[in-house]
N, C-alpha and C. Protein backbone atom coordinates (compact mmCIF):
# COMPACT_ATOMS: atom_id res chain seq x y z
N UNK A 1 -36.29 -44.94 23.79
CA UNK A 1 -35.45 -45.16 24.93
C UNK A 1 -35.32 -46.67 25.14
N UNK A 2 -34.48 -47.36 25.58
CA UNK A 2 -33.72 -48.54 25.94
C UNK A 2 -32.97 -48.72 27.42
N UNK A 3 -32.62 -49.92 27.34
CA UNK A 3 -32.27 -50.11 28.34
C UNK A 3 -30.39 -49.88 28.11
N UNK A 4 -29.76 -49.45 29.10
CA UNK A 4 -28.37 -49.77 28.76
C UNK A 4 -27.48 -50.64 29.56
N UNK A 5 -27.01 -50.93 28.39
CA UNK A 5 -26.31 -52.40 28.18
C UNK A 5 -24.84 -52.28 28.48
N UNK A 6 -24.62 -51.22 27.36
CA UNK A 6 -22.81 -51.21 27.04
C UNK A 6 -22.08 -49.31 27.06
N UNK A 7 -21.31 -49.76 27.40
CA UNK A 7 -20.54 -48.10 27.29
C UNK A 7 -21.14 -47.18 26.60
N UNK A 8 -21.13 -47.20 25.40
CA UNK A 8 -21.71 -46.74 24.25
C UNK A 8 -23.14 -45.78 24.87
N UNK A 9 -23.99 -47.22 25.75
CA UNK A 9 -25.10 -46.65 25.59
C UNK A 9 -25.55 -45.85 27.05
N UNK A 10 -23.83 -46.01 27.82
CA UNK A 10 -23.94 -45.04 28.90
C UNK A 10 -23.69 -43.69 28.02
N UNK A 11 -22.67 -43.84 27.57
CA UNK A 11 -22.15 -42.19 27.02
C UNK A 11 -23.45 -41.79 25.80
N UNK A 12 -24.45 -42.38 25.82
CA UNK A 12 -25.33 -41.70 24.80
C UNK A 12 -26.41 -41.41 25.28
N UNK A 13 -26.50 -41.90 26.44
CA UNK A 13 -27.76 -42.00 27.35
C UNK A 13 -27.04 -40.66 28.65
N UNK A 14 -25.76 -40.41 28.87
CA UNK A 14 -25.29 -39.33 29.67
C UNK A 14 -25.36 -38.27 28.59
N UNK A 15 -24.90 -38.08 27.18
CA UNK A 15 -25.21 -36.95 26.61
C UNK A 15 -27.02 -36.36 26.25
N UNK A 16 -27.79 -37.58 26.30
CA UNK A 16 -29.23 -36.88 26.06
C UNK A 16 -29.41 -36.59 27.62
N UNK A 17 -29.23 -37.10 28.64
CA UNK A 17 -29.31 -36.53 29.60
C UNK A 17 -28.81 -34.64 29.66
N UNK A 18 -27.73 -34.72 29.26
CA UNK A 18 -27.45 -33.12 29.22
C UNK A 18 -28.31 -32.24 28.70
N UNK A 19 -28.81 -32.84 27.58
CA UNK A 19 -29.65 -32.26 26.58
C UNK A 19 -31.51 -32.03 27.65
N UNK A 20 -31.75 -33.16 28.18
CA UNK A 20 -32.91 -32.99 28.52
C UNK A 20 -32.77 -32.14 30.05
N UNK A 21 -31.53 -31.94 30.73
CA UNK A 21 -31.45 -31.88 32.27
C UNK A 21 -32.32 -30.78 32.62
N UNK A 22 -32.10 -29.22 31.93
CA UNK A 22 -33.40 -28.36 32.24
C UNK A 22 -34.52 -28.48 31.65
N UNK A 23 -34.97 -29.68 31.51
CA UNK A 23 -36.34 -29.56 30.99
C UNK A 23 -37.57 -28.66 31.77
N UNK A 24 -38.93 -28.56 31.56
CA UNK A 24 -39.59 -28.03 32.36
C UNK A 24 -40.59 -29.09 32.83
N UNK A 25 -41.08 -29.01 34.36
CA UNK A 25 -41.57 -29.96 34.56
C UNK A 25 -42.68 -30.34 34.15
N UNK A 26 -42.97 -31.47 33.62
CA UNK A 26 -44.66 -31.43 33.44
C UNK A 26 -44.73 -31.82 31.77
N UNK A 27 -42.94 -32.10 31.23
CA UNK A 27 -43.38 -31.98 29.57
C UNK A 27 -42.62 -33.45 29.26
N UNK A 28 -42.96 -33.62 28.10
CA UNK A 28 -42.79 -35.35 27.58
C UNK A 28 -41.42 -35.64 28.00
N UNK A 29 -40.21 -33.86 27.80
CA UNK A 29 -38.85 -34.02 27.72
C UNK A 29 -38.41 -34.13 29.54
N UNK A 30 -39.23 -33.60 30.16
CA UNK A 30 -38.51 -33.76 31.75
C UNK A 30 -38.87 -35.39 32.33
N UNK A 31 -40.11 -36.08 31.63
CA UNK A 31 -40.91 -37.57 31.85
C UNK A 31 -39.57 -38.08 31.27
N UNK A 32 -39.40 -37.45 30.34
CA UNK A 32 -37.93 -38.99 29.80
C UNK A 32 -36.68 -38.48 30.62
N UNK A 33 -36.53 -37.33 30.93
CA UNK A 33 -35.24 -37.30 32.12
C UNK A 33 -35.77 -38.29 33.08
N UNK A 34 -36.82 -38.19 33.41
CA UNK A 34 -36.78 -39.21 34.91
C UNK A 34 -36.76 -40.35 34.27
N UNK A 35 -37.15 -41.11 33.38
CA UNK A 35 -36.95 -42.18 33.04
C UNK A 35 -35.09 -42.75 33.08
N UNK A 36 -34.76 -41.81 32.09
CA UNK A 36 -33.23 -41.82 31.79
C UNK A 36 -32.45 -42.13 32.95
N UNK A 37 -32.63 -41.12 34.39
CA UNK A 37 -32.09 -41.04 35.23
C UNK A 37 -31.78 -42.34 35.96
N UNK A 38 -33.30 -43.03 35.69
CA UNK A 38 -33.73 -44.10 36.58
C UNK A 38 -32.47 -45.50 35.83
N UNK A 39 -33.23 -45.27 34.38
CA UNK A 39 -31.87 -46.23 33.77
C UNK A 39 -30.27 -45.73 33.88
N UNK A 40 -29.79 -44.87 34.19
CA UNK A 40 -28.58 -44.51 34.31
C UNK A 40 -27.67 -44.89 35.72
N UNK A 41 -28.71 -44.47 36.82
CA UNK A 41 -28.52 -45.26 38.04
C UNK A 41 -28.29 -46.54 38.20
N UNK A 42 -29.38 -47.11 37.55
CA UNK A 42 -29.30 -48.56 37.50
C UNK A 42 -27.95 -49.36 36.82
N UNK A 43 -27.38 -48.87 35.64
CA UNK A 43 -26.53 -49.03 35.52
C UNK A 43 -25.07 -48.65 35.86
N UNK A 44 -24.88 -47.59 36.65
CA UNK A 44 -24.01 -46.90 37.60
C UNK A 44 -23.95 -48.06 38.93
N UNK A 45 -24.76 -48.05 39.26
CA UNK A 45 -24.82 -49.01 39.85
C UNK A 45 -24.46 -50.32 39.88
N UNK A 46 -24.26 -51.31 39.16
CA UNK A 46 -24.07 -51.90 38.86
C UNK A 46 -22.83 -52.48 37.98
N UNK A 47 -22.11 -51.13 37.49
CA UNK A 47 -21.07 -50.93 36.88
C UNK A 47 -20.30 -50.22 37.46
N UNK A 48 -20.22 -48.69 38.31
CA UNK A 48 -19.53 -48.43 39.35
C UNK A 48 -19.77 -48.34 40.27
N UNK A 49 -20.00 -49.22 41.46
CA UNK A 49 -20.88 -49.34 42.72
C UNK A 49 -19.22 -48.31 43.52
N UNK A 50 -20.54 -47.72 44.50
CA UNK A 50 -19.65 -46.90 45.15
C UNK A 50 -19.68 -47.61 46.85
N UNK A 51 -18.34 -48.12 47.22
CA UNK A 51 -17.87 -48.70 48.05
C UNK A 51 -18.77 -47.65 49.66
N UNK A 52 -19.37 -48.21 51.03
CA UNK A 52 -19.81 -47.71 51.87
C UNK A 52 -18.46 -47.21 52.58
N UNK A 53 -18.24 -46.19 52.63
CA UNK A 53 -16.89 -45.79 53.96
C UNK A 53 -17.17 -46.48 55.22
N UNK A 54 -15.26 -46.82 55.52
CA UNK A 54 -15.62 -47.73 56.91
C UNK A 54 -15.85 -46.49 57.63
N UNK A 55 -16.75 -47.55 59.28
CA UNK A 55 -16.69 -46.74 60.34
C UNK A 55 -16.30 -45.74 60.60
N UNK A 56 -14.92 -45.08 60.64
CA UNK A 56 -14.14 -43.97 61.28
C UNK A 56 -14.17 -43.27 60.13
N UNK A 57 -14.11 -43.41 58.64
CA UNK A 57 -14.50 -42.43 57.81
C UNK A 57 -15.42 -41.94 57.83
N UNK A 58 -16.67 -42.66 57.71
CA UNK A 58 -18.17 -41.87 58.14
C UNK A 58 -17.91 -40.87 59.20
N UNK A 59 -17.82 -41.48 60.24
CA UNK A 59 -17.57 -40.28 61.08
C UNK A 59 -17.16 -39.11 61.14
N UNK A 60 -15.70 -39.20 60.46
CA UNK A 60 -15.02 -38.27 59.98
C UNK A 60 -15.52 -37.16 59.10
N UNK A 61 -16.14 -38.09 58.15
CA UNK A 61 -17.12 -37.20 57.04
C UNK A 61 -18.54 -36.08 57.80
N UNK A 62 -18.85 -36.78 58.39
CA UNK A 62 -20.23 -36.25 59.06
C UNK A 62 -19.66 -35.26 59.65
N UNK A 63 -18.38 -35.31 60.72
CA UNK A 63 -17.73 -34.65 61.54
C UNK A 63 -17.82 -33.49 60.63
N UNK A 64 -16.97 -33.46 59.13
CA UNK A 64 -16.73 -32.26 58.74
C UNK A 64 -18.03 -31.78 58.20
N UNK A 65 -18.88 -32.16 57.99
CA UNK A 65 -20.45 -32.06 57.32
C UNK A 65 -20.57 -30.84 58.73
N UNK A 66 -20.82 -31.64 59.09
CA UNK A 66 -21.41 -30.43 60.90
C UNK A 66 -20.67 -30.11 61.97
N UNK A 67 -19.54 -29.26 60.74
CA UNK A 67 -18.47 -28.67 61.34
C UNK A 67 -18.10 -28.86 62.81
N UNK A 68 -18.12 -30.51 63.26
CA UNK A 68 -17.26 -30.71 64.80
C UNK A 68 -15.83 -30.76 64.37
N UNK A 69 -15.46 -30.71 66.01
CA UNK A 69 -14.08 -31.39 66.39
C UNK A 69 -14.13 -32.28 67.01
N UNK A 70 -12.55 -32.56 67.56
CA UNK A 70 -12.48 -34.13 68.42
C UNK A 70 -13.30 -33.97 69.33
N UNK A 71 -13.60 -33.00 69.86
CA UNK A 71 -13.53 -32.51 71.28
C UNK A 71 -15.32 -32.63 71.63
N UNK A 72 -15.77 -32.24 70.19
CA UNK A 72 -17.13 -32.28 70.27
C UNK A 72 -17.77 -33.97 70.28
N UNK A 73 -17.01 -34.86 70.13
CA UNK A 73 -17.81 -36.25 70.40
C UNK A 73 -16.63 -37.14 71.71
N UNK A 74 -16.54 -35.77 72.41
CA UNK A 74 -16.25 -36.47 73.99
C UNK A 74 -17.39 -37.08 74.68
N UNK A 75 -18.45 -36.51 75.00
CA UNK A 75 -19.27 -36.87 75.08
C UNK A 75 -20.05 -38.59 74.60
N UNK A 76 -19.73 -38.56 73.50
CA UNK A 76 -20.71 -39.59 73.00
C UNK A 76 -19.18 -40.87 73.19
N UNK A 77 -18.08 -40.58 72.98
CA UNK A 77 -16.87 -41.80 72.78
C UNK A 77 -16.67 -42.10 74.37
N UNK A 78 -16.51 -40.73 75.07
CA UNK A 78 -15.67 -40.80 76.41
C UNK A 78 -14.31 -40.45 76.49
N UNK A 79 -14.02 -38.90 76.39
CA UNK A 79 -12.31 -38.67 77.26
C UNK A 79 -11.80 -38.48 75.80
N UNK A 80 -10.68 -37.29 75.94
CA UNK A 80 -10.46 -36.55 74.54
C UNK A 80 -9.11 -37.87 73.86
N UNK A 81 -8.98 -38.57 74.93
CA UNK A 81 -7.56 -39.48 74.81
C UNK A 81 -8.91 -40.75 73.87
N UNK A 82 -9.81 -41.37 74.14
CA UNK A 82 -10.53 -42.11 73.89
C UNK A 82 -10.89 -41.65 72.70
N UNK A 83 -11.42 -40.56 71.97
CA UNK A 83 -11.77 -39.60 70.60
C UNK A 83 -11.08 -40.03 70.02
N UNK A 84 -9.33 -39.47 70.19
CA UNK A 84 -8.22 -39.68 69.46
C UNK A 84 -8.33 -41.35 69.33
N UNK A 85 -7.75 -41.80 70.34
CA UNK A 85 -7.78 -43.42 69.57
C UNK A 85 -8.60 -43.81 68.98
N UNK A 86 -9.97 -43.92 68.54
CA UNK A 86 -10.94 -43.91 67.60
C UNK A 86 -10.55 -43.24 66.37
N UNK A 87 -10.60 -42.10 66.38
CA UNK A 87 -10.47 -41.69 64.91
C UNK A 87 -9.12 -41.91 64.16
N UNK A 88 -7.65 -42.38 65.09
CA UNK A 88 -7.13 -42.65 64.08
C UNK A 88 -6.80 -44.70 64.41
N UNK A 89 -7.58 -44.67 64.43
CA UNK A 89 -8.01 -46.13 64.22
C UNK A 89 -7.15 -47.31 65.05
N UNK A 90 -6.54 -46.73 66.26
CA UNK A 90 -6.30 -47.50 66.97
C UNK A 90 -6.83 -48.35 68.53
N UNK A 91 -8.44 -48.11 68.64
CA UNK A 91 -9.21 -48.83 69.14
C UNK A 91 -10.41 -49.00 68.45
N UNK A 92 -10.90 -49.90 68.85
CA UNK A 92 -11.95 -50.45 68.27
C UNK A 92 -13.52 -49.62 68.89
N UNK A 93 -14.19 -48.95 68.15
CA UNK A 93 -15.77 -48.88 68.69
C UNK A 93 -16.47 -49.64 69.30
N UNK A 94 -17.54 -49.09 70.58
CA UNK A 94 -18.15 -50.73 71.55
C UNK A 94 -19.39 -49.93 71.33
N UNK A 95 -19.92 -50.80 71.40
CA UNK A 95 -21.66 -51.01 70.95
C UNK A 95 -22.52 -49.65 71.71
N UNK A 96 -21.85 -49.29 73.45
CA UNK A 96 -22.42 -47.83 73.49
C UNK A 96 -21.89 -46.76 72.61
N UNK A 97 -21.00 -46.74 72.21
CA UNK A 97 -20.06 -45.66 71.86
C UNK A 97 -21.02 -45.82 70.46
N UNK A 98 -21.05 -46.51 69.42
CA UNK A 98 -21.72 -47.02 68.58
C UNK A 98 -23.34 -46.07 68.70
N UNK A 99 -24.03 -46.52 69.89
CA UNK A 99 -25.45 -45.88 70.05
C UNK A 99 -25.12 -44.51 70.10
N UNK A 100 -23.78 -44.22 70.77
CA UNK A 100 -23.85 -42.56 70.86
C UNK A 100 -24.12 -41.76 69.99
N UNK A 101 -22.77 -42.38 69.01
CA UNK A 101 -22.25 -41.66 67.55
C UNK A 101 -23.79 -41.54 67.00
N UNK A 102 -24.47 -42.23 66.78
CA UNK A 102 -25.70 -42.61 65.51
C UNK A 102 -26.43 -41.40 66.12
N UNK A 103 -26.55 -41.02 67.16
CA UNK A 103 -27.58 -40.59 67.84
C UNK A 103 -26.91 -38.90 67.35
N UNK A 104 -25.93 -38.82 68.04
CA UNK A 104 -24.87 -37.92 67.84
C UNK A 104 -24.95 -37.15 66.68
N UNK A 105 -24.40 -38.13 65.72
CA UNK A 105 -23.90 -37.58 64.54
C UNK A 105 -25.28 -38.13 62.81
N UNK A 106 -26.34 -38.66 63.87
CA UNK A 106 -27.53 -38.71 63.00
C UNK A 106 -27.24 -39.34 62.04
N UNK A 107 -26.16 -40.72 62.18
CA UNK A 107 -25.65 -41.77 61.45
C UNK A 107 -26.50 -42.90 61.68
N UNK A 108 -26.76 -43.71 61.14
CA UNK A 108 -27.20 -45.53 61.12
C UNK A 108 -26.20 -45.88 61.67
N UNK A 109 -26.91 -47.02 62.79
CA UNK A 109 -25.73 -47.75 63.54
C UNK A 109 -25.14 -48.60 62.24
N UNK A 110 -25.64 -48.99 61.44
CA UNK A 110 -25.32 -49.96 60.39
C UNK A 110 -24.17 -49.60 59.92
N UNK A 111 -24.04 -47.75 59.08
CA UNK A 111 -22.79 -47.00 58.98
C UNK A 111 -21.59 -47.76 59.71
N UNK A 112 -21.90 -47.86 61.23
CA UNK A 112 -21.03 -47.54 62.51
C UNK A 112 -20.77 -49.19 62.87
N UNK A 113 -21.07 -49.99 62.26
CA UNK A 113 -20.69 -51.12 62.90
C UNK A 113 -20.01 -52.00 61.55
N UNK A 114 -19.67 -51.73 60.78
CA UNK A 114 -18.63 -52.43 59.98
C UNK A 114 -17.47 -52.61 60.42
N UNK A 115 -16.32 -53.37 59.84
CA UNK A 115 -14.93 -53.93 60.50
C UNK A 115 -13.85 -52.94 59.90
N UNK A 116 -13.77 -53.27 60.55
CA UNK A 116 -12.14 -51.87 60.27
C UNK A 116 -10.81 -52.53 60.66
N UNK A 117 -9.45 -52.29 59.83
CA UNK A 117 -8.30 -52.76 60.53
C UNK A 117 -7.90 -51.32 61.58
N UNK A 118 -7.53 -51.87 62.66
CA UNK A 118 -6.78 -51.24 63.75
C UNK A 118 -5.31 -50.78 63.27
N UNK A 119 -4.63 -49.95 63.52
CA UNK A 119 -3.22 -49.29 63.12
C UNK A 119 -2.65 -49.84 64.22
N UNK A 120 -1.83 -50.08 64.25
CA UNK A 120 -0.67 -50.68 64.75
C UNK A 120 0.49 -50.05 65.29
């Protein structure tokens, strides 16, 4: 095993992966899946980094994760008119609304406080 470098040694390092994926645990072949995995990430990473969703997507996402509606983060935004302008991105989130959601929707404020353009 190696480290990978180049295409090649993603697509050869993703096909022994296939090969080892049901290994059983506890045997030399499932020790080199975790190894593999670890190098495969690393280079996934680094080669296709996957962008954090802004603000109102997270939300959105989580929303459909734990099957809410608008209606269900009245509460945490304030007023079903206040929901709506949030999610389609024509006001901006404030730092309570922010504590709500996280709390709410069992998000990182970190998620919840990136910049977003406003719609117009």
């Amino acid at each position: 095993m190696k480290l990978i470098k180049t295409k090649e040694d993603y697509q050869a390092a993703l096909k022994r992966m296939e090969i080892l994926f049901d290994a059983a645990i506890g045997t030399p072949e499932s020790d080199e899946a975790d190894v593999l995995a670890l190098l495969i990430d690393a280079y996934e990473q680094q080669y296709y980094p996957i962008e954090a969703p802004d603000p109102i997507e997270a939300i959105k996402i989580r929303m459909e994760e734990m099957q809410l509606k608008q209606v269900d983060l009245i509460e945490a935004i304030g007023g079903k008119s206040r929901v709506s302008e949030i999610l389609n991105k024509r006001r901006k989130l404030s730092v309570e609304m922010i504590r709500n959601l996280a709390s709410r929707l069992h998000l990182s404020a970190n998620s919840l406080i990136g910049d977003y353009q406003l719609v117009r």
